[in-house]
C-alpha atoms as a PDB file:
ATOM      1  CA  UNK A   1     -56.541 -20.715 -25.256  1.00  0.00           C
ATOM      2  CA  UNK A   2     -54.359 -23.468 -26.392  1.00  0.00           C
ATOM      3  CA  UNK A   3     -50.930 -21.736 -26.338  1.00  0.00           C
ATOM      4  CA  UNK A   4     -51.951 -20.074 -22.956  1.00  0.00           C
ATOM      5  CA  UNK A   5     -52.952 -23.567 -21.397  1.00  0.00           C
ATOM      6  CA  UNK A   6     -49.528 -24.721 -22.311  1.00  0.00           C
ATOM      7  CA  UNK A   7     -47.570 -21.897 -20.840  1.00  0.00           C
ATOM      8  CA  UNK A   8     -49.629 -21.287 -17.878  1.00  0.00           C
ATOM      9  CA  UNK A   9     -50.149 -24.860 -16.857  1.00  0.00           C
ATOM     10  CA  UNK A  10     -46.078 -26.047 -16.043  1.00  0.00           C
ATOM     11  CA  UNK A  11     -45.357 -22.742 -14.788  1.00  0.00           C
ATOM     12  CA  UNK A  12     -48.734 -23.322 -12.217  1.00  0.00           C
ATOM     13  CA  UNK A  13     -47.205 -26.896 -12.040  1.00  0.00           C
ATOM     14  CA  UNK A  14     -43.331 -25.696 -10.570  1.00  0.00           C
ATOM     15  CA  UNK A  15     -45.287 -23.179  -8.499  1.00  0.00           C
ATOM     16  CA  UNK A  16     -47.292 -26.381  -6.466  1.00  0.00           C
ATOM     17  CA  UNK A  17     -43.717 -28.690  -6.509  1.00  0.00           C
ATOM     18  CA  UNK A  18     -42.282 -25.761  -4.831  1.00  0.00           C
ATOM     19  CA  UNK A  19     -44.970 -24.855  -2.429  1.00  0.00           C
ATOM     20  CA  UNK A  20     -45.345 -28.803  -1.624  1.00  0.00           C
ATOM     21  CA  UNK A  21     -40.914 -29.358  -1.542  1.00  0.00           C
ATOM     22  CA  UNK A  22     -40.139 -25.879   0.316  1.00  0.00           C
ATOM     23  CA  UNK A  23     -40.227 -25.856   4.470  1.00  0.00           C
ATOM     24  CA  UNK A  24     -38.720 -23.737   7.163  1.00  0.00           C
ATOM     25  CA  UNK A  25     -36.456 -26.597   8.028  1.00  0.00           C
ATOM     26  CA  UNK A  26     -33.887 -28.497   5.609  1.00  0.00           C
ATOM     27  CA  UNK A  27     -33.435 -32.080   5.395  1.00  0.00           C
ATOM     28  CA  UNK A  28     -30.276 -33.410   7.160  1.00  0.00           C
ATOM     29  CA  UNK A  29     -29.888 -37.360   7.495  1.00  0.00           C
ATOM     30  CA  UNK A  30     -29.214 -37.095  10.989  1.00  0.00           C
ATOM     31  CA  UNK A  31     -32.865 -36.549  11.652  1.00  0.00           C
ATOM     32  CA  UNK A  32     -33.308 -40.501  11.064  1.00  0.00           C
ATOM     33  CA  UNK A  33     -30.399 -41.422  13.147  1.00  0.00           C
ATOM     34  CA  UNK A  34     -31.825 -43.765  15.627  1.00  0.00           C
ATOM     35  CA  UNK A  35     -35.371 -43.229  14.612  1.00  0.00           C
ATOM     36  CA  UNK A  36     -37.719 -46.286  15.494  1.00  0.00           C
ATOM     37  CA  UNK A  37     -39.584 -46.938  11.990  1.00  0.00           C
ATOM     38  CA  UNK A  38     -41.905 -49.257  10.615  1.00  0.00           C
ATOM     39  CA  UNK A  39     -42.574 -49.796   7.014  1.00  0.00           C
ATOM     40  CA  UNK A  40     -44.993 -51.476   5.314  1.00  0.00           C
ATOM     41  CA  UNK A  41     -44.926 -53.301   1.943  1.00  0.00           C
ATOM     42  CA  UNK A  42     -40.879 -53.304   2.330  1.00  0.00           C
ATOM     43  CA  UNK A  43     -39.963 -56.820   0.403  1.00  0.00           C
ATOM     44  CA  UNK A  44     -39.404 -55.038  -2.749  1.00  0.00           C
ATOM     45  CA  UNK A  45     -40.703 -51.993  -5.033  1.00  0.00           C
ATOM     46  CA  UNK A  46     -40.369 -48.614  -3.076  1.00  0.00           C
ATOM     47  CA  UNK A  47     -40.419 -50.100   0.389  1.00  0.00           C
ATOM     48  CA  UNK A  48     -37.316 -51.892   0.095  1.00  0.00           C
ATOM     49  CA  UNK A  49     -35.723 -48.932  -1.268  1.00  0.00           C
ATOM     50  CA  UNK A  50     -36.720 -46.781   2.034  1.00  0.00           C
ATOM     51  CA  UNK A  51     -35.787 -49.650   3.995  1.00  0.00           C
ATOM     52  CA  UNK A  52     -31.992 -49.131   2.397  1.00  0.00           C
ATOM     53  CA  UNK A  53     -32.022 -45.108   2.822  1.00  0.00           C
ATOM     54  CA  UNK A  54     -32.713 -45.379   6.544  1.00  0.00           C
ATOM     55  CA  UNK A  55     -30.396 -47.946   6.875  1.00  0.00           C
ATOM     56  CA  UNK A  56     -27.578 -46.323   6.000  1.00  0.00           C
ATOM     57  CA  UNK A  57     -29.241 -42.762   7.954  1.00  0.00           C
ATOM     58  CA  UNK A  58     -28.955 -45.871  10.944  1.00  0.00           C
ATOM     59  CA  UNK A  59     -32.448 -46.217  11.518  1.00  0.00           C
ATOM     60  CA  UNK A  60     -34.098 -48.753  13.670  1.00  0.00           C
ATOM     61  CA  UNK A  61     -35.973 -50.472  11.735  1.00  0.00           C
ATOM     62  CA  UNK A  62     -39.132 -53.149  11.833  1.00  0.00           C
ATOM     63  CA  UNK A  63     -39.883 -54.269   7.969  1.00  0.00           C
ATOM     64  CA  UNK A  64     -43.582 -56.475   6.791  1.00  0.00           C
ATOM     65  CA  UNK A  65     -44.371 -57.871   3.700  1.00  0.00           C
ATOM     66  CA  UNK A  66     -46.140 -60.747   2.612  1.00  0.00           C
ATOM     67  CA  UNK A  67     -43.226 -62.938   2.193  1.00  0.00           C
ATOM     68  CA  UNK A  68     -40.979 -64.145   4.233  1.00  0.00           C
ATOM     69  CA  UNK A  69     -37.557 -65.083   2.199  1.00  0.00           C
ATOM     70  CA  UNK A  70     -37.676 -61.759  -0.203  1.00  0.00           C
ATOM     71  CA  UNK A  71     -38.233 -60.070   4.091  1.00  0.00           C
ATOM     72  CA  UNK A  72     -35.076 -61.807   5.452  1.00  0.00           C
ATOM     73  CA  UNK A  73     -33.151 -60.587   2.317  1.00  0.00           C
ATOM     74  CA  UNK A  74     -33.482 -56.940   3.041  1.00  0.00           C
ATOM     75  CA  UNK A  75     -33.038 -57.190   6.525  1.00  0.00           C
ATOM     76  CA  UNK A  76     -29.562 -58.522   5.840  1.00  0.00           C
ATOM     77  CA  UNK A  77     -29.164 -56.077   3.792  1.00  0.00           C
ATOM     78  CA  UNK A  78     -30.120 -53.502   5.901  1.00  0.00           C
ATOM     79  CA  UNK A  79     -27.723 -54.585   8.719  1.00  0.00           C
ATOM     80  CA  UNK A  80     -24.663 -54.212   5.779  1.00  0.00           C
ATOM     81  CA  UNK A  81     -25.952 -50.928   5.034  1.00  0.00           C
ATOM     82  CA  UNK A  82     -25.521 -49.885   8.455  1.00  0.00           C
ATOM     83  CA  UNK A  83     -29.303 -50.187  10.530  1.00  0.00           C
ATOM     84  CA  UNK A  84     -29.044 -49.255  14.164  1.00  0.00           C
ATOM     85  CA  UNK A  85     -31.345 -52.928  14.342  1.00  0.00           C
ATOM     86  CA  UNK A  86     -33.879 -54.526  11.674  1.00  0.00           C
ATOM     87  CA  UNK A  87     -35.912 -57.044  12.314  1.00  0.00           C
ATOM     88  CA  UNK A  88     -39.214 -58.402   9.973  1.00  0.00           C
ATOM     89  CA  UNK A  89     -42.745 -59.362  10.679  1.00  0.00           C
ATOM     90  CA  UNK A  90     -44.074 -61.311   7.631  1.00  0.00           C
ATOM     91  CA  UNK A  91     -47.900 -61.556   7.064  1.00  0.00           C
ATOM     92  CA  UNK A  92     -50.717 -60.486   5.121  1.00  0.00           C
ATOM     93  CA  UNK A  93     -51.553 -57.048   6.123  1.00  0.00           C
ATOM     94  CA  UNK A  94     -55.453 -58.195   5.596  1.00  0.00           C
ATOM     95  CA  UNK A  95     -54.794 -59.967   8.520  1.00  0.00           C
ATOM     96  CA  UNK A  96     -56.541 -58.090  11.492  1.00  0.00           C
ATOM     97  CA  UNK A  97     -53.758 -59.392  13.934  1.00  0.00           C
ATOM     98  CA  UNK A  98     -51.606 -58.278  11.961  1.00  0.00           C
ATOM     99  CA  UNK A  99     -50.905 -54.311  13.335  1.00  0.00           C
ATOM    100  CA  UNK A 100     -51.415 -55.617  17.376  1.00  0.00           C
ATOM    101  CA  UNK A 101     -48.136 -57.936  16.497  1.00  0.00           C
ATOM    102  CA  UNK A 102     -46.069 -55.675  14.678  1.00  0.00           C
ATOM    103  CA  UNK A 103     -46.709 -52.902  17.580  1.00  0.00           C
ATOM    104  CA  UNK A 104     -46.202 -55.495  19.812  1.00  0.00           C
ATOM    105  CA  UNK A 105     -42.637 -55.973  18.549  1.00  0.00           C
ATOM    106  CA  UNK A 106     -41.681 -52.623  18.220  1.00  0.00           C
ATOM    107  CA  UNK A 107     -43.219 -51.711  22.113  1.00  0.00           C
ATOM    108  CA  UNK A 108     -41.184 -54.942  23.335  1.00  0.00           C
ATOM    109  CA  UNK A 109     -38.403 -54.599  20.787  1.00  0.00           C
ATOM    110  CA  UNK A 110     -37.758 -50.312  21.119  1.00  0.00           C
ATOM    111  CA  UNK A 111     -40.000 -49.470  23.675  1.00  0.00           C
ATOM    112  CA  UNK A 112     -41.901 -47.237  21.568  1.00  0.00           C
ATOM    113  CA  UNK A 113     -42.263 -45.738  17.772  1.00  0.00           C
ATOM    114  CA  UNK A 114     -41.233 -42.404  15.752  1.00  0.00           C
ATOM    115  CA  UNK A 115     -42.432 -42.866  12.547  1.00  0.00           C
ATOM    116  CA  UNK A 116     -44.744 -45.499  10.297  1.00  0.00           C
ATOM    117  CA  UNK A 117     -44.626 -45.802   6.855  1.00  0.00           C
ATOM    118  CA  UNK A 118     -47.734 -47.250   5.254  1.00  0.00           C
ATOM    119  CA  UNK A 119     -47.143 -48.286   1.912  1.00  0.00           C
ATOM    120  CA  UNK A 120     -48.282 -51.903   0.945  1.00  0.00           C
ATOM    121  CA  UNK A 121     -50.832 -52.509  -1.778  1.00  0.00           C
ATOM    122  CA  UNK A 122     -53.075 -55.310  -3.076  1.00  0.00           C
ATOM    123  CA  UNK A 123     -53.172 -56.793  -6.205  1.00  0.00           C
ATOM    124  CA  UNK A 124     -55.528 -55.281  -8.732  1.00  0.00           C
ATOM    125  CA  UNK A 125     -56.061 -56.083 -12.789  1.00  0.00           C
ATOM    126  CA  UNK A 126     -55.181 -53.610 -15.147  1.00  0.00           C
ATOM    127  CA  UNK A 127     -58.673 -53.073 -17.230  1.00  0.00           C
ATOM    128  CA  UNK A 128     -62.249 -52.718 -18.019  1.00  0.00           C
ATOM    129  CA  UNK A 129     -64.240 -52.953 -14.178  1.00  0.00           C
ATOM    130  CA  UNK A 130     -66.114 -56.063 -14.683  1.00  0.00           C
ATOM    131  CA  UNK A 131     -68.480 -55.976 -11.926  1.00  0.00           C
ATOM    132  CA  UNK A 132     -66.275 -58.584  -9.336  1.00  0.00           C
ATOM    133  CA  UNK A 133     -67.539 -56.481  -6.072  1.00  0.00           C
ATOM    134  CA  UNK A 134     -65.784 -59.026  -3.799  1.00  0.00           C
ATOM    135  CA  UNK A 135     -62.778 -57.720  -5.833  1.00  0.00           C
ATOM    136  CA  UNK A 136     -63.562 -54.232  -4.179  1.00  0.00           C
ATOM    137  CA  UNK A 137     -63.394 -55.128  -0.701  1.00  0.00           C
ATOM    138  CA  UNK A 138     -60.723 -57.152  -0.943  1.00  0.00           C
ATOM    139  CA  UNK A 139     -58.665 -54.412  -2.290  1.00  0.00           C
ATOM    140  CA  UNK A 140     -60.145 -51.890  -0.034  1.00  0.00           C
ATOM    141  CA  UNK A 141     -59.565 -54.026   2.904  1.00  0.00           C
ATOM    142  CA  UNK A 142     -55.948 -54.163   2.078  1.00  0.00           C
ATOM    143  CA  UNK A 143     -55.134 -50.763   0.321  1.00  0.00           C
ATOM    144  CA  UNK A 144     -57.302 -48.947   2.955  1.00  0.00           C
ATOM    145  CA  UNK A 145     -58.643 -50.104   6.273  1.00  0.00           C
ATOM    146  CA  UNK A 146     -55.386 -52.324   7.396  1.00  0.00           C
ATOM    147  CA  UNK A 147     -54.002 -48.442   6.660  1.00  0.00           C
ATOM    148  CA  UNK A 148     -56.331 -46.845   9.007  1.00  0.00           C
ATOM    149  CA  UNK A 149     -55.933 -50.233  11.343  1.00  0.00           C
ATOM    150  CA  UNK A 150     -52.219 -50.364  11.716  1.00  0.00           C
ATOM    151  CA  UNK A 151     -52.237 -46.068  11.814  1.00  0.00           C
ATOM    152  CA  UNK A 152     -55.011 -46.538  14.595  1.00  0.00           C
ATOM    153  CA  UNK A 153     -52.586 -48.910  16.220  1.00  0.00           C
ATOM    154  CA  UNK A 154     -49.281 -46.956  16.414  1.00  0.00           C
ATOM    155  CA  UNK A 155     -51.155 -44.072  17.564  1.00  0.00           C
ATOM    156  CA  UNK A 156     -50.503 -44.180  21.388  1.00  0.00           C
ATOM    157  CA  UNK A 157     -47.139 -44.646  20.712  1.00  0.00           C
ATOM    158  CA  UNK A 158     -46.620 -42.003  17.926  1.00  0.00           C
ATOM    159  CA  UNK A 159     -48.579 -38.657  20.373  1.00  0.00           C
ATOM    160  CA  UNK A 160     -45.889 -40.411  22.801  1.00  0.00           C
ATOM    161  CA  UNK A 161     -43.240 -39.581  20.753  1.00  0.00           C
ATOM    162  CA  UNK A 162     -44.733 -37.109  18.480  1.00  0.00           C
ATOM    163  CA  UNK A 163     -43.711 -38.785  15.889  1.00  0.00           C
ATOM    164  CA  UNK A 164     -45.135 -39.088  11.547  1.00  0.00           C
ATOM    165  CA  UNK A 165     -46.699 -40.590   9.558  1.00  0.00           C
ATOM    166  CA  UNK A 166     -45.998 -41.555   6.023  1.00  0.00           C
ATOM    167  CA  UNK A 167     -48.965 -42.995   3.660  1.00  0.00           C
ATOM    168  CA  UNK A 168     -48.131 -43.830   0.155  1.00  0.00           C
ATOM    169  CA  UNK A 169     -50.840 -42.593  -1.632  1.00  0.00           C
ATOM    170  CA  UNK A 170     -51.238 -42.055  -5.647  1.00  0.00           C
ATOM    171  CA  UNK A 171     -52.270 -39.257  -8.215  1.00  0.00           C
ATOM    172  CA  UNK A 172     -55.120 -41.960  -8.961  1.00  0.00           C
ATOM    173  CA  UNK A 173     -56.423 -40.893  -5.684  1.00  0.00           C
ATOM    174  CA  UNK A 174     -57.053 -37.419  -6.875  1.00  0.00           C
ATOM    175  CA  UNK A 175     -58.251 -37.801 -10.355  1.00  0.00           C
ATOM    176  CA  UNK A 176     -59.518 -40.955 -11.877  1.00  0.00           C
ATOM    177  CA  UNK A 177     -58.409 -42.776 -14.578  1.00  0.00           C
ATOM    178  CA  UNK A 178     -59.564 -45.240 -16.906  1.00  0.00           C
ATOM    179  CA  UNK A 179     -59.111 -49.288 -16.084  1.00  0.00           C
ATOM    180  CA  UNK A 180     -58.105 -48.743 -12.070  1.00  0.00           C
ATOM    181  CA  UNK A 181     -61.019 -48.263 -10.443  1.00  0.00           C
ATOM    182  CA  UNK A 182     -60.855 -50.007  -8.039  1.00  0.00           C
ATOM    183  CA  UNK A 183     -57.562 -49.018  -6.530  1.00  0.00           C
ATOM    184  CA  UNK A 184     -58.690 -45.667  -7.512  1.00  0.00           C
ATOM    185  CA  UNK A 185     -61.060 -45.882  -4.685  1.00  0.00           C
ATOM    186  CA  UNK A 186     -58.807 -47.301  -2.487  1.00  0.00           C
ATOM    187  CA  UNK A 187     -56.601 -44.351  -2.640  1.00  0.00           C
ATOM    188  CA  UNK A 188     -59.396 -41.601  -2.431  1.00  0.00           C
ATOM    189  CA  UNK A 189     -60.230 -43.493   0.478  1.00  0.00           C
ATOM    190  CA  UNK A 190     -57.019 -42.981   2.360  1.00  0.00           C
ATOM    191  CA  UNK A 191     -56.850 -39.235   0.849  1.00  0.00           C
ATOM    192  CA  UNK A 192     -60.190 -38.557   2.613  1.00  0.00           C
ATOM    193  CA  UNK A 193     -59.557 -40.439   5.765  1.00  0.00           C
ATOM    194  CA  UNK A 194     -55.752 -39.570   6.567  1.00  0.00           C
ATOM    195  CA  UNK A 195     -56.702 -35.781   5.140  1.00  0.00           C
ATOM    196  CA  UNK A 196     -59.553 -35.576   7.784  1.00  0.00           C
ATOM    197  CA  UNK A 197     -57.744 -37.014  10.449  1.00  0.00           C
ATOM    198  CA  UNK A 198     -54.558 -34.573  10.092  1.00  0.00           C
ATOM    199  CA  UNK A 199     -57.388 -31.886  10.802  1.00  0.00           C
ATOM    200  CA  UNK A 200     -58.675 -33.686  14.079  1.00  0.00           C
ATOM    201  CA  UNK A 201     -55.127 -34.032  14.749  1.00  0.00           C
ATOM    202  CA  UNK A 202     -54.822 -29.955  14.651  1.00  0.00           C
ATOM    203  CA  UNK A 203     -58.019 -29.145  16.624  1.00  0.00           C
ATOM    204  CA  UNK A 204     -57.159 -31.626  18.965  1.00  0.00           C
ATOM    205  CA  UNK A 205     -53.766 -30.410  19.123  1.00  0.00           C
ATOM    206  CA  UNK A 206     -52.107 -33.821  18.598  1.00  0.00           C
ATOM    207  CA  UNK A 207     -48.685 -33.812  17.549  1.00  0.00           C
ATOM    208  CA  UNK A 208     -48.232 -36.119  15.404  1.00  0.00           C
ATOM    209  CA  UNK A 209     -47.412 -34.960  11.509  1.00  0.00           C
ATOM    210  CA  UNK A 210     -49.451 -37.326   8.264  1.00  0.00           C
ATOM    211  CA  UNK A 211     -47.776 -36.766   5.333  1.00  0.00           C
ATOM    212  CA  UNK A 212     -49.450 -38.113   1.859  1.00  0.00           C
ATOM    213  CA  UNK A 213     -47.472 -38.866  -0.963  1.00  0.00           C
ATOM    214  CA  UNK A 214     -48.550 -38.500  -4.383  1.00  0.00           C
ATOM    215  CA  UNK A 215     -46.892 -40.715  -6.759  1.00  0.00           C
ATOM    216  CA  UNK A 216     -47.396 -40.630 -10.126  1.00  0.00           C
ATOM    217  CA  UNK A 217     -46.092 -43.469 -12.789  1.00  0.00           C
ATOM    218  CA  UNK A 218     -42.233 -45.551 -10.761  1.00  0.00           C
ATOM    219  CA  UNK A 219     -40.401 -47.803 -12.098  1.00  0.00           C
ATOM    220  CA  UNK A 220     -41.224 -50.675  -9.664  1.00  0.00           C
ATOM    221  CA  UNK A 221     -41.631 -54.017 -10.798  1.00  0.00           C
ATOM    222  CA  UNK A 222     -45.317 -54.351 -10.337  1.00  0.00           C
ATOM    223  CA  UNK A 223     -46.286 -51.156 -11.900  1.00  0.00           C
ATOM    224  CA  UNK A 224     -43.844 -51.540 -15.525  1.00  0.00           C
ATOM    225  CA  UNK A 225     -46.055 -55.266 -15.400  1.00  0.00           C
ATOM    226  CA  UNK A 226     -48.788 -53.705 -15.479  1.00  0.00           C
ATOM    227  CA  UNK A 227     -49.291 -50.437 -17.139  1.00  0.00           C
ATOM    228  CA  UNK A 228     -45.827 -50.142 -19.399  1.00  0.00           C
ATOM    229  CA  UNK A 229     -47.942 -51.660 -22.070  1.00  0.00           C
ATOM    230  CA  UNK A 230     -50.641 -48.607 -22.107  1.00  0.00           C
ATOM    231  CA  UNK A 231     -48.595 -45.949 -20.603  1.00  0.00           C
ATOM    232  CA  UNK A 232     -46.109 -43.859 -22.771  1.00  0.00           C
ATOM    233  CA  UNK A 233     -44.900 -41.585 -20.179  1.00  0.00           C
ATOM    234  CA  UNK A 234     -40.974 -43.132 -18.384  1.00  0.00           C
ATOM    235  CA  UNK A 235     -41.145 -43.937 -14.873  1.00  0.00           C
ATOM    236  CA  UNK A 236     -39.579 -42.275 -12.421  1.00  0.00           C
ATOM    237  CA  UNK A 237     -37.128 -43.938 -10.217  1.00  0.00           C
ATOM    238  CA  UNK A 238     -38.241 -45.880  -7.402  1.00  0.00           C
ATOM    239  CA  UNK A 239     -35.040 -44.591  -5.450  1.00  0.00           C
ATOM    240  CA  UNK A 240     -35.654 -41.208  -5.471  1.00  0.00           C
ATOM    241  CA  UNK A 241     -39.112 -41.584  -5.156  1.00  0.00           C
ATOM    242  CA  UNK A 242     -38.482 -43.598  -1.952  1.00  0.00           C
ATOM    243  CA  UNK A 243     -35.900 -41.177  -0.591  1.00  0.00           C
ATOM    244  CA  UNK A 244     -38.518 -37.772  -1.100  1.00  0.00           C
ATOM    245  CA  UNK A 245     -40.990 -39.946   0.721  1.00  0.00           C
ATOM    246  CA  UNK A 246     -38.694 -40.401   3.878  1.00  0.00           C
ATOM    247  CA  UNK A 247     -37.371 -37.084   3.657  1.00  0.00           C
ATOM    248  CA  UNK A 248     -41.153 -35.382   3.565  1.00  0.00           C
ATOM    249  CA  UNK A 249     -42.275 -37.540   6.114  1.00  0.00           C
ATOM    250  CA  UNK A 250     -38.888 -36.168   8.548  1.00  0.00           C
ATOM    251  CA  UNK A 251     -39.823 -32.854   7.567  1.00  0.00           C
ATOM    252  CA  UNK A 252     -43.288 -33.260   8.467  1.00  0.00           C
ATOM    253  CA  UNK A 253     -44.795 -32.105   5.238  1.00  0.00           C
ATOM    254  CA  UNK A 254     -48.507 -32.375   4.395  1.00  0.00           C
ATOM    255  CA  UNK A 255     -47.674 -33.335   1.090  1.00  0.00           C
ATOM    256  CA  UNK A 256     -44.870 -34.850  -1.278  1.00  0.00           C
ATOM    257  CA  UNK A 257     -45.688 -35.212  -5.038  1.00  0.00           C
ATOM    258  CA  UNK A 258     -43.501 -37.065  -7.100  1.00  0.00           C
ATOM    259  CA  UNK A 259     -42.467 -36.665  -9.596  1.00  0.00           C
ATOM    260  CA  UNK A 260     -43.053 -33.290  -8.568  1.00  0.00           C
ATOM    261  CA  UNK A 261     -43.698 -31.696 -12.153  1.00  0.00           C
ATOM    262  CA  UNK A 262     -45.761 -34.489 -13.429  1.00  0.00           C
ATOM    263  CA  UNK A 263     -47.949 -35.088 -10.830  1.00  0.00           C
ATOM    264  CA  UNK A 264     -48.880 -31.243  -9.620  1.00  0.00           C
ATOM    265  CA  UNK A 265     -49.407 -30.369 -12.958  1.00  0.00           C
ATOM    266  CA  UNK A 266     -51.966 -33.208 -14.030  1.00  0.00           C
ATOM    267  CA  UNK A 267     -53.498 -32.285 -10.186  1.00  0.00           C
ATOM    268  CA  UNK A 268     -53.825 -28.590 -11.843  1.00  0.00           C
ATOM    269  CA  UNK A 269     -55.103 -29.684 -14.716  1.00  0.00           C
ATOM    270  CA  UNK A 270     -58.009 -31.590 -13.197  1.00  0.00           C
ATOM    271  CA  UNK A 271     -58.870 -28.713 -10.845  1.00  0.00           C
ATOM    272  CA  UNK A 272     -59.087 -25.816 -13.900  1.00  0.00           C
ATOM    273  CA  UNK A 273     -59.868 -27.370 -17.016  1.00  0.00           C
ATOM    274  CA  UNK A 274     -61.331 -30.930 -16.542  1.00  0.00           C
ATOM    275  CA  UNK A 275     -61.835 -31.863 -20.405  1.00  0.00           C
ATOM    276  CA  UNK A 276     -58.616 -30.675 -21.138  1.00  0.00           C
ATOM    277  CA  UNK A 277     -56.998 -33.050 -18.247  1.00  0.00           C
ATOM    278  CA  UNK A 278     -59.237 -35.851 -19.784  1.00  0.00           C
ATOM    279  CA  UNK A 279     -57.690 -35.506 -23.160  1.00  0.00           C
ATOM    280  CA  UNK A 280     -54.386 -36.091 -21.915  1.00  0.00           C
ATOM    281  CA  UNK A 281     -55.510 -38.920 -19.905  1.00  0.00           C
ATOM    282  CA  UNK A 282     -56.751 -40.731 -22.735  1.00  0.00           C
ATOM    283  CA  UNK A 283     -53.434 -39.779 -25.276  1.00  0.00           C
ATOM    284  CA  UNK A 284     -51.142 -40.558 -22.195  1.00  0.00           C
ATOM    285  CA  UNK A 285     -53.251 -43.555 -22.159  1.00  0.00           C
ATOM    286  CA  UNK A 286     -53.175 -44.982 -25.612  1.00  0.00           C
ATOM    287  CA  UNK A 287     -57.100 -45.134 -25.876  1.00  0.00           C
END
């Protein structure tokens, strides 16, 4: 059973990246080319990476973040990468005003929207759940609903346009693991929500594309903090990563796992032989 597990699970595992990576149409930069985007969470980590691809696929582009000074920084950057525009709307995306301003810049600013990116995140503690339930919301308010707020938001404009949607989901979203939990939640919350909607969407016969993104372990700043101490695995690169993100969401893909091999195959895993999936959770784990 062993040596069959460990033939038949990577070759399941490049079966899924291809299935999720192959679609009738190929990529082609030019689809971005004037674009009207908005991305979330784009000061630093994966967002500001996006923010760079499109800007040199001359995007238009409308950047948040929580801070201001790391927000101006990539905007200038942006425009020397070659951005159709960029401008930045700082805040707290906690905020409830938050998703009427930034769709009030982009209506005043473009005159309309073709694709959001959600993919801010609040800060969460590495460990043992300790009962903080106001920690919870907090991080649900932030790493969920403001997702479903701004998404709600940019909707009239994105059936105008019939235009995508990008949410940056995780692999923790699909199987849990140990001292997350509560960003764990969060993202089976916006796999459940954003997964149900895209059905509406289809009945409805809306046309407007969600695409989530499965990430597994990047080599952002935030997550080397806080899990390179427990995690052996390398991270994958947060350029890439950002690049597959914006090139599944142009393509209009229900799905983009990344890294592809890692992440389909420990979704396998969980789906045909939970207590093997658990064991390498806790070696991958250290515990």
């Amino acid at each position: 059973m062993g040596l069959l597990l460990k033939i038949f699970i990577p070759l399941l595992g490049a079966a899924l990246a291809f299935y999720f990576y192959s679609a009738p149409e190929k990529f082609n930069e030019e689809m971005l080319r004037g674009k009207r985007v908005i991305v979330t969470g784009a000061s630093s980590g994966i967002g500001e990476q996006m923010a760079y691809h499109l800007a040199r696929m001359e995007a238009h582009l409308l950047l948040t973040a929580r801070t201001e000074a790391k927000l101006q920084k990539v905007v200038e950057r942006c425009l020397e990468l070659g951005a159709a525009s960029a401008r930045y709307v700082s805040g707290s995306m906690d905020s409830p005003t938050l998703p009427e301003e930034l769709l009030r810049e982009a209506e005043n600013t473009w005159g309309g929207l073709d694709m959001l990116i959600l993919n801010h995140i609040g800060q969460s503690g590495f460990g043992y759940f300790n009962g903080d339930v106001g920690h919870v919301r907090k991080i649900m308010e932030i790493n969920f609903v403001s997702y479903v707020a701004l998404a709600t938001a940019a909707l009239p404009m994105l059936k105008e346009s019939e235009g995508s949607i990008a949410v940056v989901s995780s692999v923790a979203g699909r199987t849990g693991a140990p001292f997350i939990a509560p960003y764990s939640a969060s993202k089976f919350a916006l796999d459940g929500f954003f997964s149900s909607l895209r059905q509406e969407f289809v009945m409805d016969k809306v046309n407007v594309s969600i695409t989530l993104c499965i990430l597994g372990y990047i080599n952002t700043e935030s997550a080397v903090r806080a899990v390179s101490h427990v995690i052996r695995d390398t991270p994958a690169p947060k350029e890439e990563c950002a690049l597959e993100i914006i090139r599944g969401a142009a393509l209009r893909q229900r799905e983009v796992h990344y890294p592809p091999r890692t992440v389909s195959s420990l979704l396998l895993l969980r789906s045909i032989a939970p207590e093997f999936h658990d064991s390498i959770i806790r070696s991958s784990w250290k515990i």
